[in-house]
C-alpha atoms as a PDB file:
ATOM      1  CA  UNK A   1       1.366   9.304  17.976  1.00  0.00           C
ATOM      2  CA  UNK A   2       5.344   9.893  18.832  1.00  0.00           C
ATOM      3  CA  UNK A   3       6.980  13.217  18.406  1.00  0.00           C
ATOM      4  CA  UNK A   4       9.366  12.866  15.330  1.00  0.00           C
ATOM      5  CA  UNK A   5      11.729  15.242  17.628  1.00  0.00           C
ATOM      6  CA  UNK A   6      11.660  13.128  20.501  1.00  0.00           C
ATOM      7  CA  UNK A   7      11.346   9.660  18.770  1.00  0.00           C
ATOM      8  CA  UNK A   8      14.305   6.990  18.943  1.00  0.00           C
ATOM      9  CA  UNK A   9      13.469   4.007  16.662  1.00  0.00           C
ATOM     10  CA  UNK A  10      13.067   1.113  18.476  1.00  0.00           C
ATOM     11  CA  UNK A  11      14.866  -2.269  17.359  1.00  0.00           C
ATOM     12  CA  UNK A  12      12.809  -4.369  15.081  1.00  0.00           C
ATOM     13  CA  UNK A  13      12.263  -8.364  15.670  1.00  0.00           C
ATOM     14  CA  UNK A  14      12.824 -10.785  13.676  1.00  0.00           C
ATOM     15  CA  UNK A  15       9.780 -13.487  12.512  1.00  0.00           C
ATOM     16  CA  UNK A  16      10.662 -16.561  14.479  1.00  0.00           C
ATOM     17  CA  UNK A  17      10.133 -18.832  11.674  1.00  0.00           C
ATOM     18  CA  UNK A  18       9.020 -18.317   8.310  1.00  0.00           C
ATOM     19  CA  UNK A  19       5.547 -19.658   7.231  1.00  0.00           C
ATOM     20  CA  UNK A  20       5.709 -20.669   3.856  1.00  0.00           C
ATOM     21  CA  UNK A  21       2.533 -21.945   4.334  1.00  0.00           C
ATOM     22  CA  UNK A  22       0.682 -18.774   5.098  1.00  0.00           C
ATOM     23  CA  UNK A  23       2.185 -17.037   1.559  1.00  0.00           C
ATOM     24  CA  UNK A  24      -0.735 -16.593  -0.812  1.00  0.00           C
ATOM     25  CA  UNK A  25       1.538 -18.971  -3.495  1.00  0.00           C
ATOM     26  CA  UNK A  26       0.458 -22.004  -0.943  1.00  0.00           C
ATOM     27  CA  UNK A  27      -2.535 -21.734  -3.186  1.00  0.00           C
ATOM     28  CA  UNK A  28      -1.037 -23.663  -6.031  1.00  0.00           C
ATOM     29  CA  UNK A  29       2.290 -24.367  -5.173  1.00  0.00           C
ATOM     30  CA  UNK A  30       0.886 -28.187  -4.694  1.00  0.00           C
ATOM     31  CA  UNK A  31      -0.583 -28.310  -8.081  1.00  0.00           C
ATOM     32  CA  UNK A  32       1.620 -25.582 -10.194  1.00  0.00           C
ATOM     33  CA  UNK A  33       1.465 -28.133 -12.999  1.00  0.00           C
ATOM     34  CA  UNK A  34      -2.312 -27.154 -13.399  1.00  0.00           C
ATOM     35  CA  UNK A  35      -1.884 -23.319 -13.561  1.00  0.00           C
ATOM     36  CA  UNK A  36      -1.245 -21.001 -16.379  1.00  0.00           C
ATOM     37  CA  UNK A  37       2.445 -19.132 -15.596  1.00  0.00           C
ATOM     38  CA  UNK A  38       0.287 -16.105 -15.872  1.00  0.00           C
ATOM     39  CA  UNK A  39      -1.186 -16.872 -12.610  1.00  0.00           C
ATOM     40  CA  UNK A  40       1.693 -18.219 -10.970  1.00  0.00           C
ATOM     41  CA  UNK A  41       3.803 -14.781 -11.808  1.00  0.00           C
ATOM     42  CA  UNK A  42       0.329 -12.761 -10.100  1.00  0.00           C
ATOM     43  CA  UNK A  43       0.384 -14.787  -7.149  1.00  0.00           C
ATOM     44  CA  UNK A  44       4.317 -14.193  -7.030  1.00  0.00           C
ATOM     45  CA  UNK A  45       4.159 -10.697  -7.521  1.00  0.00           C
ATOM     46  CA  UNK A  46       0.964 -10.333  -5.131  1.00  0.00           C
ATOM     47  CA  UNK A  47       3.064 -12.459  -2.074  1.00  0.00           C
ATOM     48  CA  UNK A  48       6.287  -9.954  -2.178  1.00  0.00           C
ATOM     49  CA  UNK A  49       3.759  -6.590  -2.060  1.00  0.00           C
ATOM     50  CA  UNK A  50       1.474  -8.662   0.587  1.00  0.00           C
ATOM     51  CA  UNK A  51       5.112  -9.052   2.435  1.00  0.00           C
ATOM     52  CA  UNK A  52       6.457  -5.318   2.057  1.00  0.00           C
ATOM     53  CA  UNK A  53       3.088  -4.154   3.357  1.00  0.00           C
ATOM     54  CA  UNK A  54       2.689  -6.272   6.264  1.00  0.00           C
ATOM     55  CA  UNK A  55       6.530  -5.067   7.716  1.00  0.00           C
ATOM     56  CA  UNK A  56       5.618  -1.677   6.735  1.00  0.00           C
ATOM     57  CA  UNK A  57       2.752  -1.351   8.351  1.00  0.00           C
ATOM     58  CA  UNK A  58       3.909  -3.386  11.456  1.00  0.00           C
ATOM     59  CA  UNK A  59       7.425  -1.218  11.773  1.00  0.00           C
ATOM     60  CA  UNK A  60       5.557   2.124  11.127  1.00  0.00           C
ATOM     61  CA  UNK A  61       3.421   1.351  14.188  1.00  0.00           C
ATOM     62  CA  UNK A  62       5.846   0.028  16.388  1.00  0.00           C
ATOM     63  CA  UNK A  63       8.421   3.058  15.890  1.00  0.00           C
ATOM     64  CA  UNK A  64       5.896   5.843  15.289  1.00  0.00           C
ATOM     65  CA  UNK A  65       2.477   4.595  16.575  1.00  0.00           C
ATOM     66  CA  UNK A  66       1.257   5.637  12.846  1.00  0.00           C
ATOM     67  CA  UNK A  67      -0.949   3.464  10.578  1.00  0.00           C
ATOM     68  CA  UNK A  68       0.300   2.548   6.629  1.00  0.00           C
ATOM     69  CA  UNK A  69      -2.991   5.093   5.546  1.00  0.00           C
ATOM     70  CA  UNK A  70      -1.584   7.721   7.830  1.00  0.00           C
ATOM     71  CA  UNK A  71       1.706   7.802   6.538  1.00  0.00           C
ATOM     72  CA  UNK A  72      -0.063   7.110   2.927  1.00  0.00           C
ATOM     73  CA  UNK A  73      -1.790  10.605   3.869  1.00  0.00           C
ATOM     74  CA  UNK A  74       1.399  12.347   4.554  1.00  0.00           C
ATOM     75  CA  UNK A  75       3.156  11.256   1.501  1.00  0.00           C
ATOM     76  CA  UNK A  76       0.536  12.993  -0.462  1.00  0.00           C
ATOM     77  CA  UNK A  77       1.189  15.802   1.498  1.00  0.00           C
ATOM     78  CA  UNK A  78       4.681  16.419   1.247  1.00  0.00           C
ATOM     79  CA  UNK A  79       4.557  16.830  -2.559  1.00  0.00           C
ATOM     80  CA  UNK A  80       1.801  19.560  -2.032  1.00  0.00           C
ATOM     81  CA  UNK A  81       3.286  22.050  -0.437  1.00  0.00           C
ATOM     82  CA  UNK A  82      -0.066  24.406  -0.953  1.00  0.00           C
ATOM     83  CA  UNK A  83      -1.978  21.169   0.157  1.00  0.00           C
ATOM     84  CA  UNK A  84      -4.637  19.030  -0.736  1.00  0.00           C
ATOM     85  CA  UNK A  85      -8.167  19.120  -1.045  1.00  0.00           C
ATOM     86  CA  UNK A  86     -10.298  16.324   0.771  1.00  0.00           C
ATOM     87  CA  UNK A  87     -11.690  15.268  -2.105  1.00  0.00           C
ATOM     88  CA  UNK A  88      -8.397  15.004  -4.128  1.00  0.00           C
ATOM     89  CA  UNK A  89      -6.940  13.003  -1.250  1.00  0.00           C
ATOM     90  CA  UNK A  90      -9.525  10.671  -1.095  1.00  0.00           C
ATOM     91  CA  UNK A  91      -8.910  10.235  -5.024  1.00  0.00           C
ATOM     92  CA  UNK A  92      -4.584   9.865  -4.389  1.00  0.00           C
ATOM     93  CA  UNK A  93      -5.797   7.234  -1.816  1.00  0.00           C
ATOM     94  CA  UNK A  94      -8.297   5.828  -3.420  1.00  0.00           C
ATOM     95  CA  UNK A  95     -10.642   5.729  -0.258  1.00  0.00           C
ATOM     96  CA  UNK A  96     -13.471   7.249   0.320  1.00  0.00           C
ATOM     97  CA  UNK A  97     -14.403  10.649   1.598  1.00  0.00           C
ATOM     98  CA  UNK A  98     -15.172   9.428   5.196  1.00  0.00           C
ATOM     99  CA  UNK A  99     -12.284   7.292   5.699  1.00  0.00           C
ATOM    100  CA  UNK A 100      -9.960  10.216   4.426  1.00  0.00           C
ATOM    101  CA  UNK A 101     -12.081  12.454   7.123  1.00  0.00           C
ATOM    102  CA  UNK A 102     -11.245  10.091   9.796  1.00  0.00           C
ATOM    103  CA  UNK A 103      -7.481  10.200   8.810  1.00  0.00           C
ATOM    104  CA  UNK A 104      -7.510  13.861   8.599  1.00  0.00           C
ATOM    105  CA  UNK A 105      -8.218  14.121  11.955  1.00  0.00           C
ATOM    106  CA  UNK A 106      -6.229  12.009  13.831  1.00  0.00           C
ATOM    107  CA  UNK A 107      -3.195  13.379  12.234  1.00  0.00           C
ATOM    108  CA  UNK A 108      -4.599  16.898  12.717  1.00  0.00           C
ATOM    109  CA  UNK A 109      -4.876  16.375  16.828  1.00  0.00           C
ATOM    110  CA  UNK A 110      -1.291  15.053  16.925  1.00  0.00           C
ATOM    111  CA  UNK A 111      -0.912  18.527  14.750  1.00  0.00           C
ATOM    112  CA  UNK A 112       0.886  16.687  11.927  1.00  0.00           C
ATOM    113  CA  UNK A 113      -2.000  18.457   9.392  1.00  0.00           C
ATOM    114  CA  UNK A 114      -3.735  21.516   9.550  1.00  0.00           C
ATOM    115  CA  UNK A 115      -7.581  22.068   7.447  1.00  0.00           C
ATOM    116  CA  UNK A 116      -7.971  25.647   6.056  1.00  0.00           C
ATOM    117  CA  UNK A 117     -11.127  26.816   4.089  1.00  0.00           C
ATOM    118  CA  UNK A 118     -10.861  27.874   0.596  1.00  0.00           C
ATOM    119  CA  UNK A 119     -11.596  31.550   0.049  1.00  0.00           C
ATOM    120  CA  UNK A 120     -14.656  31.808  -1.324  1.00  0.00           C
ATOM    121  CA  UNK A 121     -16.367  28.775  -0.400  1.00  0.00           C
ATOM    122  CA  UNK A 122     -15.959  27.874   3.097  1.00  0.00           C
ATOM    123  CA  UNK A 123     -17.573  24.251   1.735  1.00  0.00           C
ATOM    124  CA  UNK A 124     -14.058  23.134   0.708  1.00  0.00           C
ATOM    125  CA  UNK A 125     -11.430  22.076   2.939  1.00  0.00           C
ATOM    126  CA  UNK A 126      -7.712  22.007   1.906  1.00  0.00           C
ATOM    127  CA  UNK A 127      -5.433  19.540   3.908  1.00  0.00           C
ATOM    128  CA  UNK A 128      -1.314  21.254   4.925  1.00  0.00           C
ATOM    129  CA  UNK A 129       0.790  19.547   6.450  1.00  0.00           C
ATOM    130  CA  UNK A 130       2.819  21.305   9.211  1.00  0.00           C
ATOM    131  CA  UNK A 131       6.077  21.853   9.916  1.00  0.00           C
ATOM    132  CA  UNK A 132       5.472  18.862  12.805  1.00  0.00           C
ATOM    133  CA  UNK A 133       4.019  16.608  10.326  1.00  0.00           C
ATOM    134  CA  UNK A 134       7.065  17.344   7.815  1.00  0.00           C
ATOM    135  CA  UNK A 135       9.358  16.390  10.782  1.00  0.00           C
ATOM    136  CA  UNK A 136       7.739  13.365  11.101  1.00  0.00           C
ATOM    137  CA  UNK A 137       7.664  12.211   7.725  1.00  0.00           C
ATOM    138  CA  UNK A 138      11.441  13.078   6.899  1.00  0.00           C
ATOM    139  CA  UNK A 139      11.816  10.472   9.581  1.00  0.00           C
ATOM    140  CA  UNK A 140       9.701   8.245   8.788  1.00  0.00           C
ATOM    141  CA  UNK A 141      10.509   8.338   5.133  1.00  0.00           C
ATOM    142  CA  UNK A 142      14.183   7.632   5.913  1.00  0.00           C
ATOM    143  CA  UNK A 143      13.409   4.030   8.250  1.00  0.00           C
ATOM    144  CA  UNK A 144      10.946   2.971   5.104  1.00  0.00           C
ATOM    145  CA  UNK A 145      13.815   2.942   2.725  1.00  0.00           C
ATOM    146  CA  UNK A 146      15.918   1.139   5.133  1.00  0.00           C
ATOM    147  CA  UNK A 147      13.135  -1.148   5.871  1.00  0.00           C
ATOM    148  CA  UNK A 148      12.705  -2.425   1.993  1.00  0.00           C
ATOM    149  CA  UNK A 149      16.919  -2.235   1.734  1.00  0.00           C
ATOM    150  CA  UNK A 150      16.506  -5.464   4.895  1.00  0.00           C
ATOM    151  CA  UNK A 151      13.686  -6.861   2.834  1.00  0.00           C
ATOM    152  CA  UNK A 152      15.552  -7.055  -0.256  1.00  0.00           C
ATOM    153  CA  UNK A 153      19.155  -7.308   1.149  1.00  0.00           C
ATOM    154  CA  UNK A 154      19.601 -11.050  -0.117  1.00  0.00           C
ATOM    155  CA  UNK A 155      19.204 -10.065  -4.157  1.00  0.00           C
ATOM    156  CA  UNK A 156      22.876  -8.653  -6.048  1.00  0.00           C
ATOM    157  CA  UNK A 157      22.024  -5.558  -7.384  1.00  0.00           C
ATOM    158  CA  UNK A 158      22.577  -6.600 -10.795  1.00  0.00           C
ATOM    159  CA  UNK A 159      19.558  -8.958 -10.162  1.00  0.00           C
ATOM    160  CA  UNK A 160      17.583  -5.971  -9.004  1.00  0.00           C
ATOM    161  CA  UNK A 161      17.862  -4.089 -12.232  1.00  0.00           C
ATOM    162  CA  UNK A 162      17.023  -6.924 -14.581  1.00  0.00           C
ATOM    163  CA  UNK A 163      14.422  -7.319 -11.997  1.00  0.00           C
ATOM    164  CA  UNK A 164      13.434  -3.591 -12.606  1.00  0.00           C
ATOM    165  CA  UNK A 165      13.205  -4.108 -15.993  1.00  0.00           C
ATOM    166  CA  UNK A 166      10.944  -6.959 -16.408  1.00  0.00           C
ATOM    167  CA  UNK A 167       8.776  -5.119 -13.823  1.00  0.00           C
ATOM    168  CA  UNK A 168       8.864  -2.416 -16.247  1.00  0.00           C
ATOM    169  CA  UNK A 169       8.072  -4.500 -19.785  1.00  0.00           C
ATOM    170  CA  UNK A 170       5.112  -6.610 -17.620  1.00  0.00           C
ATOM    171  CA  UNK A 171       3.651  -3.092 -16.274  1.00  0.00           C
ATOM    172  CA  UNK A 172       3.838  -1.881 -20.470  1.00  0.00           C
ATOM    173  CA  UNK A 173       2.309  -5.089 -21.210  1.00  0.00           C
ATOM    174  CA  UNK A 174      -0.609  -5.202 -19.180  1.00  0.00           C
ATOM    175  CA  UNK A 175      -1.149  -0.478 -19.224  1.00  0.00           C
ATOM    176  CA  UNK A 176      -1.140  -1.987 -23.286  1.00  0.00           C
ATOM    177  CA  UNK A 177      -3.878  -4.787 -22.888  1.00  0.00           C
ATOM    178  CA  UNK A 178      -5.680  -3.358 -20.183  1.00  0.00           C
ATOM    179  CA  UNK A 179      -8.821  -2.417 -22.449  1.00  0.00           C
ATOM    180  CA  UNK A 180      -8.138  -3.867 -25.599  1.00  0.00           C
ATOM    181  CA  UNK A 181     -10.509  -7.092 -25.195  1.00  0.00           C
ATOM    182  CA  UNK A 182     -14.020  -6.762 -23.794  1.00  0.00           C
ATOM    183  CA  UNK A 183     -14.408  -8.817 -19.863  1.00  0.00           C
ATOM    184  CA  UNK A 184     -15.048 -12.374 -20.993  1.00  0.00           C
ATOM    185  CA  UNK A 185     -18.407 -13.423 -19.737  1.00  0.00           C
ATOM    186  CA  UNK A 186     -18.079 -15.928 -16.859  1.00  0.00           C
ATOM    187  CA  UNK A 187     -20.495 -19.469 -17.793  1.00  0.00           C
ATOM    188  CA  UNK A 188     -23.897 -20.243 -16.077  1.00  0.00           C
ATOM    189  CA  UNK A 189     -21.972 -22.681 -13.770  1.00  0.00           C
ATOM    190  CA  UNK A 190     -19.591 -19.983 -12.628  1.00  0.00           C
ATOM    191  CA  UNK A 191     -22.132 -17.390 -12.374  1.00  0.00           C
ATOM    192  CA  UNK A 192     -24.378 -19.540 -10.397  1.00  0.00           C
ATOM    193  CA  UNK A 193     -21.103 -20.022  -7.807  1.00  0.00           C
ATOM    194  CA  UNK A 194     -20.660 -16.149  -7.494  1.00  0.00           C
ATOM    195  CA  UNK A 195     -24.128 -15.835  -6.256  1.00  0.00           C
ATOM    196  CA  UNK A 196     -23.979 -18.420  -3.874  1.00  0.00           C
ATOM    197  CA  UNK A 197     -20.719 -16.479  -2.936  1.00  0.00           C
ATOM    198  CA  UNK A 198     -18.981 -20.168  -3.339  1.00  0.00           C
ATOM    199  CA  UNK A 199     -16.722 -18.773  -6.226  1.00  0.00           C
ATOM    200  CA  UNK A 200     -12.419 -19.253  -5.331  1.00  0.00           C
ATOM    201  CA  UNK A 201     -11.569 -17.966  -8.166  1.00  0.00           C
ATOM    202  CA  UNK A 202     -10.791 -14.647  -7.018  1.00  0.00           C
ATOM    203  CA  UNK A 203      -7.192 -13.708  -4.702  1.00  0.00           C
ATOM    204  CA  UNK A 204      -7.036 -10.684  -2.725  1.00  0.00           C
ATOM    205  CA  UNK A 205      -4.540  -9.317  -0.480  1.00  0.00           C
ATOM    206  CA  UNK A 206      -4.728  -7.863   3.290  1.00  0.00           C
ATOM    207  CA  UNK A 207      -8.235  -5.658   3.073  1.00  0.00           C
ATOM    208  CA  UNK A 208      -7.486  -1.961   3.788  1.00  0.00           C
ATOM    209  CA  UNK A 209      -6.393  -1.133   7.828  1.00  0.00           C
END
Protein backbone atom coordinates (compact mmCIF):
# COMPACT_ATOMS: atom_id res chain seq x y z
CA UNK A 1 0.00 0.00 0.00
CA UNK A 2 1.41 3.62 -1.35
CA UNK A 3 2.09 6.46 0.96
CA UNK A 4 -0.68 9.12 0.27
CA UNK A 5 2.42 11.67 0.88
CA UNK A 6 4.58 10.18 -1.54
CA UNK A 7 1.94 8.93 -4.10
CA UNK A 8 1.69 10.52 -7.75
CA UNK A 9 -1.40 9.11 -9.56
CA UNK A 10 -0.51 7.25 -12.31
CA UNK A 11 -2.31 7.80 -15.83
CA UNK A 12 -5.29 5.62 -16.33
CA UNK A 13 -5.88 3.47 -19.74
CA UNK A 14 -8.39 3.46 -21.70
CA UNK A 15 -10.58 -0.06 -22.54
CA UNK A 16 -9.45 -0.87 -26.03
CA UNK A 17 -12.81 -1.63 -27.23
CA UNK A 18 -16.00 -1.71 -25.61
CA UNK A 19 -17.77 -5.12 -25.09
CA UNK A 20 -21.26 -4.65 -25.36
CA UNK A 21 -21.50 -8.09 -25.23
CA UNK A 22 -20.10 -8.70 -21.80
CA UNK A 23 -22.84 -5.93 -20.18
CA UNK A 24 -25.30 -7.87 -18.06
CA UNK A 25 -28.27 -6.18 -20.58
CA UNK A 26 -26.78 -8.86 -23.31
CA UNK A 27 -29.17 -10.97 -21.34
CA UNK A 28 -32.26 -9.76 -23.09
CA UNK A 29 -31.27 -7.22 -25.31
CA UNK A 30 -32.02 -10.06 -28.17
CA UNK A 31 -35.44 -10.71 -26.96
CA UNK A 32 -36.47 -7.23 -25.06
CA UNK A 33 -39.87 -7.75 -26.66
CA UNK A 34 -40.39 -10.68 -24.11
CA UNK A 35 -39.45 -8.79 -20.88
CA UNK A 36 -41.43 -6.72 -18.53
CA UNK A 37 -39.77 -2.85 -18.62
CA UNK A 38 -39.44 -3.57 -14.98
CA UNK A 39 -36.69 -5.88 -15.69
CA UNK A 40 -35.18 -4.16 -18.45
CA UNK A 41 -34.81 -0.76 -16.14
CA UNK A 42 -33.00 -3.47 -13.23
CA UNK A 43 -30.73 -4.83 -15.65
CA UNK A 44 -30.03 -1.09 -16.83
CA UNK A 45 -29.56 0.22 -13.58
CA UNK A 46 -27.52 -3.02 -12.39
CA UNK A 47 -24.95 -2.60 -15.78
CA UNK A 48 -24.02 1.28 -14.93
CA UNK A 49 -23.25 0.28 -10.91
CA UNK A 50 -21.54 -3.13 -12.30
CA UNK A 51 -19.49 -0.41 -14.58
CA UNK A 52 -18.68 2.32 -11.78
CA UNK A 53 -17.48 -0.53 -9.59
CA UNK A 54 -15.33 -2.33 -11.88
CA UNK A 55 -13.19 1.28 -12.76
CA UNK A 56 -13.30 1.98 -9.18
CA UNK A 57 -11.97 -0.82 -8.00
CA UNK A 58 -9.44 -1.22 -10.93
CA UNK A 59 -8.16 2.71 -10.58
CA UNK A 60 -8.06 2.45 -6.71
CA UNK A 61 -5.58 -0.41 -7.10
CA UNK A 62 -3.58 0.79 -9.76
CA UNK A 63 -2.95 4.37 -8.08
CA UNK A 64 -3.03 3.31 -4.43
CA UNK A 65 -2.51 -0.52 -4.33
CA UNK A 66 -5.92 -0.42 -2.13
CA UNK A 67 -8.92 -2.76 -2.64
CA UNK A 68 -12.81 -1.15 -3.17
CA UNK A 69 -13.50 -2.89 0.70
CA UNK A 70 -10.45 -1.10 1.95
CA UNK A 71 -11.30 2.16 0.88
CA UNK A 72 -15.14 1.07 1.76
CA UNK A 73 -13.46 0.66 5.39
CA UNK A 74 -11.98 4.05 5.42
CA UNK A 75 -15.01 5.86 4.34
CA UNK A 76 -16.69 4.59 7.39
CA UNK A 77 -13.98 5.84 9.18
CA UNK A 78 -13.67 9.27 8.29
CA UNK A 79 -17.21 10.13 9.48
CA UNK A 80 -16.25 8.59 12.96
CA UNK A 81 -13.88 10.55 14.19
CA UNK A 82 -14.09 8.55 17.80
CA UNK A 83 -14.12 5.35 15.53
CA UNK A 84 -15.85 2.33 14.97
CA UNK A 85 -16.50 -0.74 16.62
CA UNK A 86 -15.77 -4.12 14.69
CA UNK A 87 -18.96 -5.16 14.94
CA UNK A 88 -20.61 -1.88 13.72
CA UNK A 89 -18.25 -1.95 10.75
CA UNK A 90 -19.02 -5.20 9.76
CA UNK A 91 -22.83 -3.98 9.92
CA UNK A 92 -21.86 -0.38 7.62
CA UNK A 93 -20.25 -3.02 5.29
CA UNK A 94 -22.44 -5.47 5.45
CA UNK A 95 -19.70 -8.29 5.71
CA UNK A 96 -19.04 -10.36 8.14
CA UNK A 97 -16.98 -10.16 11.27
CA UNK A 98 -13.96 -12.09 9.78
CA UNK A 99 -13.76 -10.42 6.57
CA UNK A 100 -13.92 -6.94 8.41
CA UNK A 101 -10.96 -8.56 10.74
CA UNK A 102 -8.96 -9.28 7.75
CA UNK A 103 -9.47 -5.65 6.44
CA UNK A 104 -8.67 -4.22 9.72
CA UNK A 105 -5.46 -5.47 9.57
CA UNK A 106 -4.04 -4.90 6.47
CA UNK A 107 -4.86 -1.31 6.71
CA UNK A 108 -3.58 -1.31 10.31
CA UNK A 109 0.17 -2.64 9.13
CA UNK A 110 0.29 0.05 6.41
CA UNK A 111 -0.79 2.19 9.76
CA UNK A 112 -3.80 3.70 7.95
CA UNK A 113 -6.05 2.33 11.26
CA UNK A 114 -5.25 1.91 14.66
CA UNK A 115 -7.52 -0.88 17.22
CA UNK A 116 -7.91 0.44 20.82
CA UNK A 117 -9.80 -1.52 23.60
CA UNK A 118 -12.82 -0.13 25.14
CA UNK A 119 -12.41 0.74 28.80
CA UNK A 120 -13.99 -1.62 30.62
CA UNK A 121 -14.12 -4.52 28.49
CA UNK A 122 -10.98 -5.24 26.80
CA UNK A 123 -13.46 -7.80 24.58
CA UNK A 124 -14.36 -4.85 22.30
CA UNK A 125 -12.24 -3.38 19.79
CA UNK A 126 -12.84 0.16 18.36
CA UNK A 127 -11.36 0.83 14.80
CA UNK A 128 -9.47 4.97 14.35
CA UNK A 129 -8.26 5.88 11.63
CA UNK A 130 -4.92 7.79 11.75
CA UNK A 131 -3.74 10.78 10.70
CA UNK A 132 -1.87 8.47 7.73
CA UNK A 133 -5.01 6.82 6.87
CA UNK A 134 -6.88 10.37 6.74
CA UNK A 135 -4.06 11.44 4.31
CA UNK A 136 -4.76 8.75 2.27
CA UNK A 137 -8.31 8.95 1.98
CA UNK A 138 -8.46 12.86 1.30
CA UNK A 139 -6.57 11.62 -1.70
CA UNK A 140 -8.17 9.03 -2.60
CA UNK A 141 -11.55 10.57 -2.11
CA UNK A 142 -10.60 13.43 -4.46
CA UNK A 143 -9.44 10.85 -7.79
CA UNK A 144 -13.00 8.90 -7.02
CA UNK A 145 -14.97 11.97 -7.78
CA UNK A 146 -12.94 12.65 -10.76
CA UNK A 147 -13.17 9.11 -11.74
CA UNK A 148 -17.27 9.06 -11.89
CA UNK A 149 -17.01 12.97 -13.46
CA UNK A 150 -14.92 10.68 -16.78
CA UNK A 151 -17.58 8.05 -16.39
CA UNK A 152 -20.38 10.31 -16.72
CA UNK A 153 -18.72 13.15 -18.77
CA UNK A 154 -20.91 12.38 -21.99
CA UNK A 155 -24.54 13.26 -20.13
CA UNK A 156 -25.56 17.50 -20.06
CA UNK A 157 -26.08 18.21 -16.70
CA UNK A 158 -29.57 19.03 -17.15
CA UNK A 159 -29.94 15.28 -18.07
CA UNK A 160 -28.22 14.41 -14.84
CA UNK A 161 -30.76 16.07 -12.63
CA UNK A 162 -33.87 14.72 -14.29
CA UNK A 163 -31.79 11.69 -14.06
CA UNK A 164 -31.46 12.37 -10.23
CA UNK A 165 -34.86 12.68 -9.89
CA UNK A 166 -36.28 9.64 -11.36
CA UNK A 167 -33.54 7.85 -9.34
CA UNK A 168 -35.11 9.49 -6.50
CA UNK A 169 -39.15 8.73 -7.27
CA UNK A 170 -37.98 4.80 -8.31
CA UNK A 171 -35.88 4.55 -4.87
CA UNK A 172 -39.54 6.08 -3.02
CA UNK A 173 -41.29 3.63 -5.04
CA UNK A 174 -39.70 0.53 -4.31
CA UNK A 175 -38.50 1.88 0.09
CA UNK A 176 -42.80 2.17 -0.41
CA UNK A 177 -43.48 -1.46 -1.79
CA UNK A 178 -40.70 -3.10 -0.32
CA UNK A 179 -42.94 -5.08 2.31
CA UNK A 180 -46.28 -4.35 1.39
CA UNK A 181 -47.04 -7.81 -0.52
CA UNK A 182 -45.99 -11.13 0.98
CA UNK A 183 -42.84 -13.11 -1.47
CA UNK A 184 -44.96 -14.81 -4.10
CA UNK A 185 -44.41 -18.50 -3.85
CA UNK A 186 -42.32 -19.78 -6.79
CA UNK A 187 -44.45 -23.12 -8.68
CA UNK A 188 -43.39 -26.84 -8.27
CA UNK A 189 -41.64 -26.54 -11.71
CA UNK A 190 -39.55 -23.60 -10.58
CA UNK A 191 -38.87 -24.94 -7.27
CA UNK A 192 -37.82 -28.20 -8.61
CA UNK A 193 -35.12 -26.00 -10.96
CA UNK A 194 -33.71 -24.17 -7.80
CA UNK A 195 -32.82 -27.43 -6.30
CA UNK A 196 -31.24 -28.80 -9.13
CA UNK A 197 -29.45 -25.32 -9.00
CA UNK A 198 -30.66 -25.10 -12.91
CA UNK A 199 -32.80 -21.92 -12.05
CA UNK A 200 -31.61 -18.43 -14.50
CA UNK A 201 -33.87 -16.57 -13.14
CA UNK A 202 -31.78 -14.83 -10.79
CA UNK A 203 -28.92 -11.73 -11.97
CA UNK A 204 -26.18 -10.85 -9.78
CA UNK A 205 -23.39 -8.56 -10.10
CA UNK A 206 -19.41 -8.97 -9.51
CA UNK A 207 -19.39 -11.22 -6.03
CA UNK A 208 -17.61 -9.27 -3.24
CA UNK A 209 -13.40 -8.83 -3.80
Amino acid sequence: MVDAAKMNEAPLDMPEKLRTRDDIEAIVSDHSVDHKLELRVWLRLLACANIITAEIRRNLRKSFAVTLPQFDLLAQLQREQDGLRLGELSRRLMVTNGNVTGLVDKLADGGFVVRETVPGDLRVQVVRMTKAGASLFAVMAEAHERWLARLMQDMPGDAMESLLGDLSRLKTSMRRNEFSRPPLRESPSAEAGLANGNSQAGVTGPGPE
